[in-house]
N, C-alpha and C. Protein backbone atom coordinates (compact mmCIF):
# COMPACT_ATOMS: atom_id res chain seq x y z
N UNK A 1 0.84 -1.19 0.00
CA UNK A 1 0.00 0.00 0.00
C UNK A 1 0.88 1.25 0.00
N UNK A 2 0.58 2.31 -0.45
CA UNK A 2 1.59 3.24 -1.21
C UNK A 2 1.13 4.08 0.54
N UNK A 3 2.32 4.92 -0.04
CA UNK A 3 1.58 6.00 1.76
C UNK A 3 1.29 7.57 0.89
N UNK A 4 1.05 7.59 -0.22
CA UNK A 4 0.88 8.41 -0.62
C UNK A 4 -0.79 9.35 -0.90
N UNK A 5 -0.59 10.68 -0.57
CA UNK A 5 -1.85 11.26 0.09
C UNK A 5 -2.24 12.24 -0.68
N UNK A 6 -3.84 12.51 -2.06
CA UNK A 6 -3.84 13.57 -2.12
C UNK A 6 -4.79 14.53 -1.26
N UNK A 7 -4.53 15.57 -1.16
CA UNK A 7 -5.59 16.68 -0.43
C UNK A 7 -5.89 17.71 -1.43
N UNK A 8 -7.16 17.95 -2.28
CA UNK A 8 -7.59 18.87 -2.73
C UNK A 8 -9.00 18.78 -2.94
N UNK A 9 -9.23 20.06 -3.29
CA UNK A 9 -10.97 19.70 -3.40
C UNK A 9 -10.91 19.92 -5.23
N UNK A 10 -9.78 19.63 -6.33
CA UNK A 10 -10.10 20.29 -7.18
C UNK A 10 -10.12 18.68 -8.13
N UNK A 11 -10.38 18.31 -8.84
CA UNK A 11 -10.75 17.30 -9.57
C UNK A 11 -9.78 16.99 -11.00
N UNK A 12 -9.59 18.00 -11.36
CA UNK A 12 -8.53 18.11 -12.31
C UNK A 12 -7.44 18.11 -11.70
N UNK A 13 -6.74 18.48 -10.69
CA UNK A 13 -5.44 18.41 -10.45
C UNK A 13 -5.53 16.91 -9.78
N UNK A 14 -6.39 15.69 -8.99
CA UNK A 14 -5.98 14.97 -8.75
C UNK A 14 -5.60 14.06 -10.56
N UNK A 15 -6.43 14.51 -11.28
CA UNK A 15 -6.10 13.83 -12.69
C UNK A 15 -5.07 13.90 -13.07
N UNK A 16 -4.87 15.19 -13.02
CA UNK A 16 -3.51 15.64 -13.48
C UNK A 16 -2.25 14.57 -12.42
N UNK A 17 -2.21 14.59 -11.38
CA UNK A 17 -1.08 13.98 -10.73
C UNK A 17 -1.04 12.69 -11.60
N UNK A 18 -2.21 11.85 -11.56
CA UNK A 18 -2.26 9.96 -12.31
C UNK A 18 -1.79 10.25 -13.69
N UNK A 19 -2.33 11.25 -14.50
CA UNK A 19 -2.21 11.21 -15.77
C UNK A 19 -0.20 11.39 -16.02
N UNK A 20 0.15 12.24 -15.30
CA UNK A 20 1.77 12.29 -15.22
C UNK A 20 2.07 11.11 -14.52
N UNK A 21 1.86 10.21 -13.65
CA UNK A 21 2.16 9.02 -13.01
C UNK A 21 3.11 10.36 -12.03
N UNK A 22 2.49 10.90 -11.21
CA UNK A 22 3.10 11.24 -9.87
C UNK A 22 2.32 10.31 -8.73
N UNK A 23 1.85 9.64 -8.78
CA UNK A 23 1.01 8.77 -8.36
C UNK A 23 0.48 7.49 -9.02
N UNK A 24 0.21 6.65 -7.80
CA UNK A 24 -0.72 5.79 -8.61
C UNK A 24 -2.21 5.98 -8.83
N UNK A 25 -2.60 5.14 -9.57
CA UNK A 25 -4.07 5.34 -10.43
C UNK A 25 -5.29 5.10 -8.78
N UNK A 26 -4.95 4.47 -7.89
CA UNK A 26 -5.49 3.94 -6.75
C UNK A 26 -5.73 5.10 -5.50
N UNK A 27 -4.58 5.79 -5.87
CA UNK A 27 -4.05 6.82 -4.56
C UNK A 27 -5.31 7.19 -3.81
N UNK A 28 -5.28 6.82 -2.48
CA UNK A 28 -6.17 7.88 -1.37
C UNK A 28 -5.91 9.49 -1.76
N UNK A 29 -7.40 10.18 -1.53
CA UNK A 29 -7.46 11.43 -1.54
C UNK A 29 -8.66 11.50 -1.18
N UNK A 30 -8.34 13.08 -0.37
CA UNK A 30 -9.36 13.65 0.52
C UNK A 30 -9.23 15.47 0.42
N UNK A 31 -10.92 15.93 0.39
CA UNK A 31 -10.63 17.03 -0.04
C UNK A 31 -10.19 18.52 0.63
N UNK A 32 -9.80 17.94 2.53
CA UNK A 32 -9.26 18.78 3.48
C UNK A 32 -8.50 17.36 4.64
N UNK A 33 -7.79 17.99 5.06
CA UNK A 33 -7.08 16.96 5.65
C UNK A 33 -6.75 17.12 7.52
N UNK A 34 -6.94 16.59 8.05
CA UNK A 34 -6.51 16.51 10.08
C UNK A 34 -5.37 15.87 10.09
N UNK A 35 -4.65 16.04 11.22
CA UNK A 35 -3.34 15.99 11.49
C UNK A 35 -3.30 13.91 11.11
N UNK A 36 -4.56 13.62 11.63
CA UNK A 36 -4.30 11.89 11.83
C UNK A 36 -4.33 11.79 10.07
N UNK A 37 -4.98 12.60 9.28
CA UNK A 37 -4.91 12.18 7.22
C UNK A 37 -3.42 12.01 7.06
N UNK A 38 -2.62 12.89 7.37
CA UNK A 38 -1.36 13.04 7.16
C UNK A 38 0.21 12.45 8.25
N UNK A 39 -0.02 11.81 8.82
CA UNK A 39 1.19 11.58 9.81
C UNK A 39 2.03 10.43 9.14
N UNK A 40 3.02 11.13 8.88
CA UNK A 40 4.05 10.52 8.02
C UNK A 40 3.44 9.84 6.97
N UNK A 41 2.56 10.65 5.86
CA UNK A 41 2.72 10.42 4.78
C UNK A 41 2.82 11.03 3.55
N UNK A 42 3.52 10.80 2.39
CA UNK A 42 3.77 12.10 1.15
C UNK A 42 2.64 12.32 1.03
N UNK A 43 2.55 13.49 1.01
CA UNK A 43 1.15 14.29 0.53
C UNK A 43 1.46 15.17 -0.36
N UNK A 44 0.66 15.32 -1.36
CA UNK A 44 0.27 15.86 -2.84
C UNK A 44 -0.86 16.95 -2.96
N UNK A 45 -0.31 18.32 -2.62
CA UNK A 45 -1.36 19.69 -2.37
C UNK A 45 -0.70 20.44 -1.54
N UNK A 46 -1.88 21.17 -1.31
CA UNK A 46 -1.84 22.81 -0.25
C UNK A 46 -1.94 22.35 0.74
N UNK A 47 -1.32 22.58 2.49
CA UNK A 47 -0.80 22.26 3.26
C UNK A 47 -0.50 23.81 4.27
N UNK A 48 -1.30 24.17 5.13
CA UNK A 48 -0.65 25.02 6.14
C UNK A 48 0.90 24.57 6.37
N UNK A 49 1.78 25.16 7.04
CA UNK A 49 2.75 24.74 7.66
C UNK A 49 2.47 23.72 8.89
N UNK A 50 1.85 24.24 9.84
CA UNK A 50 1.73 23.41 11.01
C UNK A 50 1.41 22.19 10.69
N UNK A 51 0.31 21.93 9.65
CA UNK A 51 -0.21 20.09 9.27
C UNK A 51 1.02 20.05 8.61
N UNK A 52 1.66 20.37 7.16
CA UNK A 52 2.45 20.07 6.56
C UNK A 52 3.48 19.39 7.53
N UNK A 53 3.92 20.49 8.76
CA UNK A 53 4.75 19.52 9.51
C UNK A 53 4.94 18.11 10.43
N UNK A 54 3.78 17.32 9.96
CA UNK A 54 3.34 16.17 10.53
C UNK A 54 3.62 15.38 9.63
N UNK A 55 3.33 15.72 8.02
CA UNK A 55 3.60 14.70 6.94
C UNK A 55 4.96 14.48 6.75
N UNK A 56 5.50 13.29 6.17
CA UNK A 56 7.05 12.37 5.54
C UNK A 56 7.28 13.99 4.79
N UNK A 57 6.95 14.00 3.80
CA UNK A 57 6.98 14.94 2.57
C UNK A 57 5.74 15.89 2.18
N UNK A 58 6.08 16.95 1.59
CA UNK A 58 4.67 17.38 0.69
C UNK A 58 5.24 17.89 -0.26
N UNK A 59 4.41 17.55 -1.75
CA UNK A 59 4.93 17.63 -3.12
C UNK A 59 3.47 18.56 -3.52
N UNK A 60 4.01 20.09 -4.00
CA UNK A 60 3.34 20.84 -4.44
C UNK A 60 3.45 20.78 -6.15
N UNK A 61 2.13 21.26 -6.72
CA UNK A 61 2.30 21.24 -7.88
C UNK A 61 2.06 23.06 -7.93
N UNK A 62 3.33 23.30 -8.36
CA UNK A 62 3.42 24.30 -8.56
C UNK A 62 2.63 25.57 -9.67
N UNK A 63 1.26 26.33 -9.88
CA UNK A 63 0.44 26.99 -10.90
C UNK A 63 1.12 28.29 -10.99
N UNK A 64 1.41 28.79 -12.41
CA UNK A 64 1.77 30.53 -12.49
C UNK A 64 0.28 30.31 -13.27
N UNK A 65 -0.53 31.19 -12.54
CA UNK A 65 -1.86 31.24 -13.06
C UNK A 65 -1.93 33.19 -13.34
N UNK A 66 -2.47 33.27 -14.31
CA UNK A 66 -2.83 34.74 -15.09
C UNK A 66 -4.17 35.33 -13.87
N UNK A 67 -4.19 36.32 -13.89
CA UNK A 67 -5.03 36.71 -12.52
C UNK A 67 -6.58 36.55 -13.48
N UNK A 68 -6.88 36.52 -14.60
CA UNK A 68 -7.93 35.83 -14.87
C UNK A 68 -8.41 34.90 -14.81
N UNK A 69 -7.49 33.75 -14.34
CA UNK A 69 -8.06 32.23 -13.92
C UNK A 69 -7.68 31.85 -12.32
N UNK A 70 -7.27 33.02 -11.63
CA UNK A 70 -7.39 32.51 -10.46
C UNK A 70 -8.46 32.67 -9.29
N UNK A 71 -8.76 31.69 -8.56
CA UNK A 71 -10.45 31.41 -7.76
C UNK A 71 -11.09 30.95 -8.86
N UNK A 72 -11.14 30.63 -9.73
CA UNK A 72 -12.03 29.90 -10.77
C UNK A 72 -11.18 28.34 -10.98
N UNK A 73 -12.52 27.08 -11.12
CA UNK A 73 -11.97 25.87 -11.31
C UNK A 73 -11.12 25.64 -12.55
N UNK A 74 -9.88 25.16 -12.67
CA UNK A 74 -9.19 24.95 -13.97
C UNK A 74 -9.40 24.00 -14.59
N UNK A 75 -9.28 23.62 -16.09
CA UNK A 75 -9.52 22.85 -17.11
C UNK A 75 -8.09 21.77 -16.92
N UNK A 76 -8.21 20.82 -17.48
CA UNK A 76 -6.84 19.75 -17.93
C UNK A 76 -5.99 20.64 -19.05
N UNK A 77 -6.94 21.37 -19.81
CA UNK A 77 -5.94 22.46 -20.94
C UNK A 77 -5.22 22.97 -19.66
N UNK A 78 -5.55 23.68 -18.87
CA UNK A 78 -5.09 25.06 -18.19
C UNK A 78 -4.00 24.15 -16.99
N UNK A 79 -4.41 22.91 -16.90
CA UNK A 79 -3.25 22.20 -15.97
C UNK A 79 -2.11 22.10 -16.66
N UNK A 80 -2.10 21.96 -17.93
CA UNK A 80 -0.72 21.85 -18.62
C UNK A 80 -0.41 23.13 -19.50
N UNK A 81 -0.71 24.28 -19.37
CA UNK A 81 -0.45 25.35 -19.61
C UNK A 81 -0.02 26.20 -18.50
N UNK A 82 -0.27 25.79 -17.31
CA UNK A 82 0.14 26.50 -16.18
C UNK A 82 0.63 26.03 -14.78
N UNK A 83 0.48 24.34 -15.19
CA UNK A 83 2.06 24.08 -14.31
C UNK A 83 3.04 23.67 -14.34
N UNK A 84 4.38 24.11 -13.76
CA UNK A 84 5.46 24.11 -13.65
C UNK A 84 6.14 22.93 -13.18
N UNK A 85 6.75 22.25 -14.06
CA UNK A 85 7.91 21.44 -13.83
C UNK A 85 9.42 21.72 -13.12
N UNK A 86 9.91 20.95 -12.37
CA UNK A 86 9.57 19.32 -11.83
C UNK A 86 8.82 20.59 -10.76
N UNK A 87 7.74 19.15 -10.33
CA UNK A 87 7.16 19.64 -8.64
C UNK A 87 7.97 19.68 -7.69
N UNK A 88 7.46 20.73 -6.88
CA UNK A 88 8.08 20.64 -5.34
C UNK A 88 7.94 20.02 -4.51
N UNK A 89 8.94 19.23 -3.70
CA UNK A 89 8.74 18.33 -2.76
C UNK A 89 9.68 18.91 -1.51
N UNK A 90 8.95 19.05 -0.41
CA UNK A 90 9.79 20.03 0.94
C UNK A 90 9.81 18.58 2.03
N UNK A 91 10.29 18.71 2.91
CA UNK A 91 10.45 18.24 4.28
C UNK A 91 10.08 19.23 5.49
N UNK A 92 8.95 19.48 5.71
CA UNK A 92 9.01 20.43 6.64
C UNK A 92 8.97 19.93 8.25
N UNK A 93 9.63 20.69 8.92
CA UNK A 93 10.00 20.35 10.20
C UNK A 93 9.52 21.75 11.34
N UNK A 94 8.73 21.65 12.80
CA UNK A 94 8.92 22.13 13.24
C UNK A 94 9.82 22.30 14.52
N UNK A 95 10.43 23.46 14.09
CA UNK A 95 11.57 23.90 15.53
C UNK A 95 11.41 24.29 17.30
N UNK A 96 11.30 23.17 17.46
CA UNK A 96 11.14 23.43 18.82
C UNK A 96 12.21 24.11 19.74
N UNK A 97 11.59 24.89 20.37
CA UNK A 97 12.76 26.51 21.09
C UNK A 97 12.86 26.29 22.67
């Protein structure tokens, strides 16, 4: 079983991840996520810092979106017209003081 996690509410971008094989065709996804969705696992989306810092990894797909298509749902055209290769993948950690 993969530990891999998407979080979005948008429908085209989970396509978009399978259709590139950043994932498998099977992958769990959920369209907001609690600290227990994510504990130590790659997750695929938007991510506060504080949850982000519970997950293994988080791999953003990075959009330069034109201020005319942003807050509006995007097309599979507009996924490959406006995102950016390779994705980001962080390790985030919080620093305890």
């Amino acid at each position: 079983m993969s530990n891999k996690l998407v979080v979005t509410r948008h429908p085209v971008l989970l396509q978009y991840l399978k259709d590139k094989g950043y994932v498998p065709q099977d992958v769990a996804h959920i369209p907001h996520a609690d600290i227990r969705d994510v504990e130590g696992k790659h997750v695929f989306g938007i991510l506060p810092l504080w949850l982000a810092s519970h997950c293994d990894k988080l791999t953003e797909v990075q959009l330069r979106l034109p201020r005319d298509k942003r807050g509006s749902e995007l097309t599979m055209e507009d996924m490959h017209n406006f995102a950016k290769s390779p994705l980001r993948t962080y390790e985030i950690k919080e620093i305890s003081r």
